[in-house]
N, C-alpha and C. Protein backbone atom coordinates (compact mmCIF):
# COMPACT_ATOMS: atom_id res chain seq x y z
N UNK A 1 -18.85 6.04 13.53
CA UNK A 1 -17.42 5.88 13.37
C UNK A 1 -16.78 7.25 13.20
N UNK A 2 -15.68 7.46 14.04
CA UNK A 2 -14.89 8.78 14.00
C UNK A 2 -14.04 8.79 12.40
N UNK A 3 -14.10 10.01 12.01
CA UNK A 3 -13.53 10.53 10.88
C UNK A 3 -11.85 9.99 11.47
N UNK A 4 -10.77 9.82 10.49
CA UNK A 4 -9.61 9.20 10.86
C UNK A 4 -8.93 10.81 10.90
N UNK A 5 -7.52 10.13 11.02
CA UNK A 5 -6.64 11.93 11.53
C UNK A 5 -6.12 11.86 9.91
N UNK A 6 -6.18 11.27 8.85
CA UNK A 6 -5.41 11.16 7.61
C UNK A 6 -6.69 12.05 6.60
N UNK A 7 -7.82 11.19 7.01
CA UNK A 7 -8.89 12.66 6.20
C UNK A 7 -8.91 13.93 7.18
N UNK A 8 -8.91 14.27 8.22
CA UNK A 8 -8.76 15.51 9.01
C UNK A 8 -7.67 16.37 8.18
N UNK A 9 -6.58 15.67 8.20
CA UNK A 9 -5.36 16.84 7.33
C UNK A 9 -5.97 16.81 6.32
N UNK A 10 -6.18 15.45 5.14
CA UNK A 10 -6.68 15.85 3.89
C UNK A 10 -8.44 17.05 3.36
N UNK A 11 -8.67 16.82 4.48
CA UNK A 11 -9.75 17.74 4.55
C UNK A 11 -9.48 19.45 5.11
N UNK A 12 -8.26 19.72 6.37
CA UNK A 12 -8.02 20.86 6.58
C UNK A 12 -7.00 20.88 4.70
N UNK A 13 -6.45 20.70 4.32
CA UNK A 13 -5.04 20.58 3.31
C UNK A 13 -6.52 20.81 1.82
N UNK A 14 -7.23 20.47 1.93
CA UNK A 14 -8.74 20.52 0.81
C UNK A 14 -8.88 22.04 0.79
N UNK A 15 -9.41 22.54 1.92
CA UNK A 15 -10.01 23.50 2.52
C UNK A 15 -8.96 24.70 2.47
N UNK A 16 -7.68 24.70 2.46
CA UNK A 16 -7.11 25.93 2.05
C UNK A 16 -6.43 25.85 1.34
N UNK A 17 -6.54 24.90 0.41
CA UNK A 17 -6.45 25.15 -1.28
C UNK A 17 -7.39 25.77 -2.01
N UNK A 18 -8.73 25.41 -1.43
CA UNK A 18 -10.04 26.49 -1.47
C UNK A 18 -10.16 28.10 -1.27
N UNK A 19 -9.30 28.11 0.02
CA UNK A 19 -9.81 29.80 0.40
C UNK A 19 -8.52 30.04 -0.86
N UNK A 20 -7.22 29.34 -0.87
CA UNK A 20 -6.20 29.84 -2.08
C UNK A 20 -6.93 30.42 -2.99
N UNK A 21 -7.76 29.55 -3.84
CA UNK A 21 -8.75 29.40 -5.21
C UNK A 21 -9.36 30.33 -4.93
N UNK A 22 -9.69 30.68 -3.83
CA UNK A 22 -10.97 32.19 -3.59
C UNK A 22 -10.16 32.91 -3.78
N UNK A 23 -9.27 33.36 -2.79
CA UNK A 23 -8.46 34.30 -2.65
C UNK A 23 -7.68 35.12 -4.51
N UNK A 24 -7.64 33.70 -4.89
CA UNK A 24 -6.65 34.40 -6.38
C UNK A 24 -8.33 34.84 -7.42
N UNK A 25 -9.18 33.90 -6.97
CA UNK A 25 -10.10 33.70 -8.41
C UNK A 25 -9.88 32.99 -9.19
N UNK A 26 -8.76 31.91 -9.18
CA UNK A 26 -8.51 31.16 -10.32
C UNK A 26 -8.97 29.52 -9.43
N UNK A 27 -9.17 28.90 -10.30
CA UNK A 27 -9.14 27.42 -9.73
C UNK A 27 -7.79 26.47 -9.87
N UNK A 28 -7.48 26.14 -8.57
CA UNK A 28 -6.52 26.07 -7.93
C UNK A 28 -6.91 24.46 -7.56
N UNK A 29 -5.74 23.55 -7.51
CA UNK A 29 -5.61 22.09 -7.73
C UNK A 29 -4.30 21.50 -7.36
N UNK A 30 -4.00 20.54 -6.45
CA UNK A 30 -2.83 20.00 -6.37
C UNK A 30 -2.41 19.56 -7.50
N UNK A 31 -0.66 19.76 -7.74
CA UNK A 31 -0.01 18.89 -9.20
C UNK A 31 0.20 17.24 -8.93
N UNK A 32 0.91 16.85 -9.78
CA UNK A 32 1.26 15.76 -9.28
C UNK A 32 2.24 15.25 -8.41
N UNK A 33 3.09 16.12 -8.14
CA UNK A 33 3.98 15.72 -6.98
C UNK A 33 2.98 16.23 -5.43
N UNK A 34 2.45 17.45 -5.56
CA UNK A 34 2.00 17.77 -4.39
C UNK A 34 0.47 16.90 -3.47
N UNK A 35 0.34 16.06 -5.00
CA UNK A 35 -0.73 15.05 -4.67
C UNK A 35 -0.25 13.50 -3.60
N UNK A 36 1.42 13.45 -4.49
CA UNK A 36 2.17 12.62 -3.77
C UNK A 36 2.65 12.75 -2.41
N UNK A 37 2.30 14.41 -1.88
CA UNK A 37 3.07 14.73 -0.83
C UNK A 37 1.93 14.54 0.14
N UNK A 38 1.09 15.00 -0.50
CA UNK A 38 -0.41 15.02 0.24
C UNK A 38 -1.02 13.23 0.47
N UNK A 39 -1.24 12.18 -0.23
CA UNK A 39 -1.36 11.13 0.31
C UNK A 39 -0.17 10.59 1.17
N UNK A 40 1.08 10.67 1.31
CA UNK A 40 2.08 10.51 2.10
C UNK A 40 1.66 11.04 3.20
N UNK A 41 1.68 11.62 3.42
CA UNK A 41 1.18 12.93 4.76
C UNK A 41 0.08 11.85 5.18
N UNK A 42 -1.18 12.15 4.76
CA UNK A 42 -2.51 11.52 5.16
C UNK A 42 -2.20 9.90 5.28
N UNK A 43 -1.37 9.35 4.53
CA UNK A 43 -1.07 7.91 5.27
C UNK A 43 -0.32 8.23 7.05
N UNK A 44 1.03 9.10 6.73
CA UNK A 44 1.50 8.91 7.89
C UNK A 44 0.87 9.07 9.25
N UNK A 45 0.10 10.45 8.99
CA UNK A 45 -1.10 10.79 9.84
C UNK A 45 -2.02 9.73 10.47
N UNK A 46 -2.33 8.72 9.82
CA UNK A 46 -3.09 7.23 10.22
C UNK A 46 -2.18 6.71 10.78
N UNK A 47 -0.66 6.35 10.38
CA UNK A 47 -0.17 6.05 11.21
C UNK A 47 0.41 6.07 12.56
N UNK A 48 0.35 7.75 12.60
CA UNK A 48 0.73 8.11 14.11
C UNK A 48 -0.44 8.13 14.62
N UNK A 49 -1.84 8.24 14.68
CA UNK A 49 -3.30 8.06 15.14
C UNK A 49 -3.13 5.93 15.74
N UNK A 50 -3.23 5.52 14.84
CA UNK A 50 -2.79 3.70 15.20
C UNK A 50 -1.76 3.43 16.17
N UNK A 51 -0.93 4.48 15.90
CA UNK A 51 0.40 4.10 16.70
C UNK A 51 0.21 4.75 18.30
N UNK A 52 -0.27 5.73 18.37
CA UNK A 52 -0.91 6.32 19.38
C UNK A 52 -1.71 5.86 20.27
N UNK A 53 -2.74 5.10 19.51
CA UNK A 53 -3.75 4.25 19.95
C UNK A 53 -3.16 2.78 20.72
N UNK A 54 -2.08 2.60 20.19
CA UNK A 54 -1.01 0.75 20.91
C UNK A 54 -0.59 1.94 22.13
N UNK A 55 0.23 2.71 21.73
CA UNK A 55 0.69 3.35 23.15
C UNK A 55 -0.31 3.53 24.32
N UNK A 56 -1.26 4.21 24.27
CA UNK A 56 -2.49 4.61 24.95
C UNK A 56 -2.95 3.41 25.69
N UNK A 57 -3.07 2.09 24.74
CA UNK A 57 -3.13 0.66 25.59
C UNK A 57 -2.33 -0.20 26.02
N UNK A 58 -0.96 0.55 25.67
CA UNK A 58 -0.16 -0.47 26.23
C UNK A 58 0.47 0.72 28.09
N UNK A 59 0.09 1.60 27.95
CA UNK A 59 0.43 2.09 29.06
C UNK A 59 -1.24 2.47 30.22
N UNK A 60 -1.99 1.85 29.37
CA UNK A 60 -3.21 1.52 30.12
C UNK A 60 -3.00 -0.23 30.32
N UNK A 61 -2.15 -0.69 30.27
CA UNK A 61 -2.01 -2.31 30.74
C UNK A 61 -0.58 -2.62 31.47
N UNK A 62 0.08 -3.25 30.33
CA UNK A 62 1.44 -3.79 31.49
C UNK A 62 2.61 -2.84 31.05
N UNK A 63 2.24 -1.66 30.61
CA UNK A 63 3.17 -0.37 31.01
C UNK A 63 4.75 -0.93 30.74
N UNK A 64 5.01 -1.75 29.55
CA UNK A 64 6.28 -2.33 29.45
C UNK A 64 6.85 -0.73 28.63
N UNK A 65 8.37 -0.56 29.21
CA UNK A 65 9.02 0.63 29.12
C UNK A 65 9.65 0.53 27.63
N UNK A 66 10.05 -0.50 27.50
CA UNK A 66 10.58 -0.92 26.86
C UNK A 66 9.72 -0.46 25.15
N UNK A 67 8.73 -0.98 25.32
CA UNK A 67 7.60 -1.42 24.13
C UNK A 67 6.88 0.43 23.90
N UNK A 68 6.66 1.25 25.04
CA UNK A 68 6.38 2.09 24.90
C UNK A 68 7.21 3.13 24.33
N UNK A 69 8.41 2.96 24.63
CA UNK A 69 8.94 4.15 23.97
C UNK A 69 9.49 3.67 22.84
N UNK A 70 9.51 2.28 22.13
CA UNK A 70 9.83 2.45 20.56
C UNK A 70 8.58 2.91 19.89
N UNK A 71 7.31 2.68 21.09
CA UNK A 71 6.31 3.30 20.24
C UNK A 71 6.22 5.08 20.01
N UNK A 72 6.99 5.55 21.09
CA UNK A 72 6.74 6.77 21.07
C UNK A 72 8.15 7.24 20.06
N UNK A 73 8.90 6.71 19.75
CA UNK A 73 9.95 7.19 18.93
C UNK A 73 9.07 7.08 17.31
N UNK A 74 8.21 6.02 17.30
CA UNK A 74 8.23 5.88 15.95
C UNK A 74 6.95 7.28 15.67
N UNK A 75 6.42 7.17 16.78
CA UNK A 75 5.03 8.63 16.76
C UNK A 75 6.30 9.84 16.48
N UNK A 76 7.08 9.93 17.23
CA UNK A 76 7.96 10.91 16.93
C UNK A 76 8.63 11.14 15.30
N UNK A 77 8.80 9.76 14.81
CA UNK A 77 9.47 9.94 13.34
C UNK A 77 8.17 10.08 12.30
N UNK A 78 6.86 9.21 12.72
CA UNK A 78 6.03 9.97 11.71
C UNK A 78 5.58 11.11 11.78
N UNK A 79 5.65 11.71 13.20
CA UNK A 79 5.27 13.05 13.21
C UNK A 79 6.22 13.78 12.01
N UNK A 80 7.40 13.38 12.02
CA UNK A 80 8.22 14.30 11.08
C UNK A 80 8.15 13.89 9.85
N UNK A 81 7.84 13.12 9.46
CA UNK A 81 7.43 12.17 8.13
C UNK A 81 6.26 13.64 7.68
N UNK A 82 5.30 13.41 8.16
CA UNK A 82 4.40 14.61 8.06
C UNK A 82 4.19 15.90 7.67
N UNK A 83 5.21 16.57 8.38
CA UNK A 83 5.86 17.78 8.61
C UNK A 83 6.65 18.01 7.34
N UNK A 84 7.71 17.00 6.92
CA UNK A 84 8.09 17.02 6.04
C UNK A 84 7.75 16.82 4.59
N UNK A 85 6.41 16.14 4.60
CA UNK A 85 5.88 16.02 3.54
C UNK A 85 4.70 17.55 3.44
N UNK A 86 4.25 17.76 4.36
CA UNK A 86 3.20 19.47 4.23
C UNK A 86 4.34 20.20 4.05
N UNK A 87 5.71 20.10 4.41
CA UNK A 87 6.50 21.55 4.46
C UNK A 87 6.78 21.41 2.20
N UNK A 88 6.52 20.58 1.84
CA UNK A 88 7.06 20.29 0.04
C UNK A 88 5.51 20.72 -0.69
N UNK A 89 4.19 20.99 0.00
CA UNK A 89 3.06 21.87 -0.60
C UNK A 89 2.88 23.24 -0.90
N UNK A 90 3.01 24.03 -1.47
CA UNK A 90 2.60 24.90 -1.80
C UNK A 90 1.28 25.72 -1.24
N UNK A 91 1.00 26.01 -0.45
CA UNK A 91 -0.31 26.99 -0.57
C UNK A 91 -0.35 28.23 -0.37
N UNK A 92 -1.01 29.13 -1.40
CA UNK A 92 -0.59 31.03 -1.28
C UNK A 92 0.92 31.20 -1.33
N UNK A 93 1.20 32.14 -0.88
CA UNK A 93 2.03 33.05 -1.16
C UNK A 93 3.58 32.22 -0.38
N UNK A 94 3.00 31.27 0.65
CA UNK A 94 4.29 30.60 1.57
C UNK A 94 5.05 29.90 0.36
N UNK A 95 6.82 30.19 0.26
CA UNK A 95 7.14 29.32 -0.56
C UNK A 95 7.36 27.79 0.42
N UNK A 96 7.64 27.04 -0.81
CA UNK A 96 7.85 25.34 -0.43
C UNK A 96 9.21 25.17 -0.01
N UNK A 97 9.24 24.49 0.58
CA UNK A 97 10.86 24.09 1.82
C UNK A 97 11.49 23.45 0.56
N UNK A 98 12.76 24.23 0.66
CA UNK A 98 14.05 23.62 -0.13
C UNK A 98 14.05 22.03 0.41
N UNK A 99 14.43 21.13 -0.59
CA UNK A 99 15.04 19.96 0.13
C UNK A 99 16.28 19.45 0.76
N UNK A 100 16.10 18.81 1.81
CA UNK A 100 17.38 18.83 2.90
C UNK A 100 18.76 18.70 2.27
């Protein structure tokens, strides 16, 4: 069974909180909001992977235009769901995105 795309981020998003923790010497840990930002993310991530996956078969079958592109709008809004939830993490020296 393939690893999902929601542990892929949570595992790249693991991994350079790590080199962070190297980098300073201190041990370094998501808070509690950035934990919130981080399972948000890794849900949405599953969701655009699932949602990807209906598209992929629905334009490998009866190619309805209709059905495909609310699927590709909604890949489009979790993509930003995403984006917007990694841009509110912290790691090193990058500051965290003001909110809109």
């Amino acid at each position: 069974m393939s690893v999902s795309a929601g542990r892929r981020l949570r595992e790249s998003l693991d991994l350079a909180l790590a080199r962070e923790s190297a980098r300073r010497g201190l041990p370094l840990r998501w808070d509690e909001r950035e934990q919130q930002h981080v399972d948000a993310a890794v849900r949405a991530a599953d969701h655009v992977a699932k949602l990807q996956s209906l598209l992929n078969a629905e334009l490998r079958g009866e190619k309805r235009a209709s059905i495909a592109a609310k699927l590709m709008a909604e890949i489009r809004l979790q993509d930003q769901v995403v984006a917007d939830h990694l841009a509110r993490i912290q790691i090193g020296d990058l500051p965290v995105a003001k909110s809109p």
